[in-house]
Protein backbone atom coordinates (compact mmCIF):
# COMPACT_ATOMS: atom_id res chain seq x y z
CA UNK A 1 -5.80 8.54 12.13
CA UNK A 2 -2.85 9.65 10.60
CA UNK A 3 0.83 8.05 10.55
CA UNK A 4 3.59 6.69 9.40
CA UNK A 5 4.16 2.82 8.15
CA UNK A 6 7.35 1.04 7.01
CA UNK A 7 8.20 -2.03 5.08
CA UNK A 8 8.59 -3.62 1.80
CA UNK A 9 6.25 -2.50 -1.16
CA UNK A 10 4.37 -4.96 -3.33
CA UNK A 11 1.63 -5.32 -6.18
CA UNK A 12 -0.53 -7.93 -7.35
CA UNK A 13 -2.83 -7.99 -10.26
CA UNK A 14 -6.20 -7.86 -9.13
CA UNK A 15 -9.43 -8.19 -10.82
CA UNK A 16 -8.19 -10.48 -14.08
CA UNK A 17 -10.14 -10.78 -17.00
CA UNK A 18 -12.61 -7.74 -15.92
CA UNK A 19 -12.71 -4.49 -17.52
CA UNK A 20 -11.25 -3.49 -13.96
CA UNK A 21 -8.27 -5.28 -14.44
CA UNK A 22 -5.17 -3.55 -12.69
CA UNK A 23 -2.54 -3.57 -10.20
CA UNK A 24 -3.27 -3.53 -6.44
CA UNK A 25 -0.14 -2.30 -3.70
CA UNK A 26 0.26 -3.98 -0.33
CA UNK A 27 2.97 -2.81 1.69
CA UNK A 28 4.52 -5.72 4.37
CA UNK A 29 5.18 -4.03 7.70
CA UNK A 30 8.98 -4.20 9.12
CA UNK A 31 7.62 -1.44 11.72
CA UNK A 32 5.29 -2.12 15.15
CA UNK A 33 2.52 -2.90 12.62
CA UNK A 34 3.94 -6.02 11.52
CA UNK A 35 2.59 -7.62 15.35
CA UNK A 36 -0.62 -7.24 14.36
CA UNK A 37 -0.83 -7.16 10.25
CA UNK A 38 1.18 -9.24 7.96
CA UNK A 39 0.02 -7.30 4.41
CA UNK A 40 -1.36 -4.01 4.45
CA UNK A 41 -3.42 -2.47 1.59
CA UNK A 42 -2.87 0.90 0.00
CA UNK A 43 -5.31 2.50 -1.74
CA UNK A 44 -4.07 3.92 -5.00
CA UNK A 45 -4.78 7.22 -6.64
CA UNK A 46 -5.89 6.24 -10.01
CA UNK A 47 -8.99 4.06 -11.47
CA UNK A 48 -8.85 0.58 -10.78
CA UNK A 49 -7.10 -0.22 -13.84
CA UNK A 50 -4.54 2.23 -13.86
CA UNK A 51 -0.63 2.19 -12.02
CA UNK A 52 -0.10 5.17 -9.91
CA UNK A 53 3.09 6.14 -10.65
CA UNK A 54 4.01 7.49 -7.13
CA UNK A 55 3.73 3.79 -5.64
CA UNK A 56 5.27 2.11 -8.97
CA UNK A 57 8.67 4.22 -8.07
CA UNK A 58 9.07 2.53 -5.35
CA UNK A 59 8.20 -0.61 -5.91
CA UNK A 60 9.74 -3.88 -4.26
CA UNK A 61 11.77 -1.07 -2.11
CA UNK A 62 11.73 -0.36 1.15
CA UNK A 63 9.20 2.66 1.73
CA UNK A 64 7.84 5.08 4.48
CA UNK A 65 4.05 5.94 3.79
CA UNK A 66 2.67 8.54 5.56
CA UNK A 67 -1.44 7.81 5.37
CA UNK A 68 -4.48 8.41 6.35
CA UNK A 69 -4.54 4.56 8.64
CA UNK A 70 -7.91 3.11 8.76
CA UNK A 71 -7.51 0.10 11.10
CA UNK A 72 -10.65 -2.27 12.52
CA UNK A 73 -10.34 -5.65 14.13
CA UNK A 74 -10.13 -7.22 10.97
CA UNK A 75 -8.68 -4.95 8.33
CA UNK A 76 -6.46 -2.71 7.50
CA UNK A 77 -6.16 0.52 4.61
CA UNK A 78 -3.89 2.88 3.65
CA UNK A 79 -4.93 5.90 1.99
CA UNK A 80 -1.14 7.97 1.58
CA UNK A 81 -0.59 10.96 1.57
CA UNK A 82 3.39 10.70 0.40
CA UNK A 83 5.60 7.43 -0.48
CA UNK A 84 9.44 7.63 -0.18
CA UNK A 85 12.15 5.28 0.12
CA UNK A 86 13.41 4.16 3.26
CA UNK A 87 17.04 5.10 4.00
């Protein structure tokens, strides 16, 4: 499904010590989302090791990210389509 998801932009280094080593982006709702999910993944555009410079820009800001939403009862992923900065 489709939409849009706000809040606060975050990474975490995932995978230490691996060859896979890298950052990982999680995106804290401020929007309806935030009832149900308190961290949200978003899948990056890059290898596993590598920034993708379209999330790094807007890092520790508050962002819209429209995505691809793919939602169970127990997770939650982002793959985005377009990051910007809240105004």
């Amino acid at each position: 499904m489709k939409g849009t998801i706000t809040g606060h932009l975050s990474v975490e280094i995932e995978r230490v010590g691996t060859r896979s080593e890298g950052p990982e982006y999680y995106i804290k709702p401020t929007d309806d989302y935030r009832d149900r999910w308190e961290i949200i993944h978003v899948r990056k555009q890059t290898h596993r090791w590598e920034e993708d410079s379209n999330l790094q820009n807007c890092m520790n800001k508050e962002v819209e990210i429209l995505a691809d939403i793919i939602e169970t009862r127990t997770s939650i992923t982002l793959d985005y389509f377009e990051v910007k900065e809240k105004e």
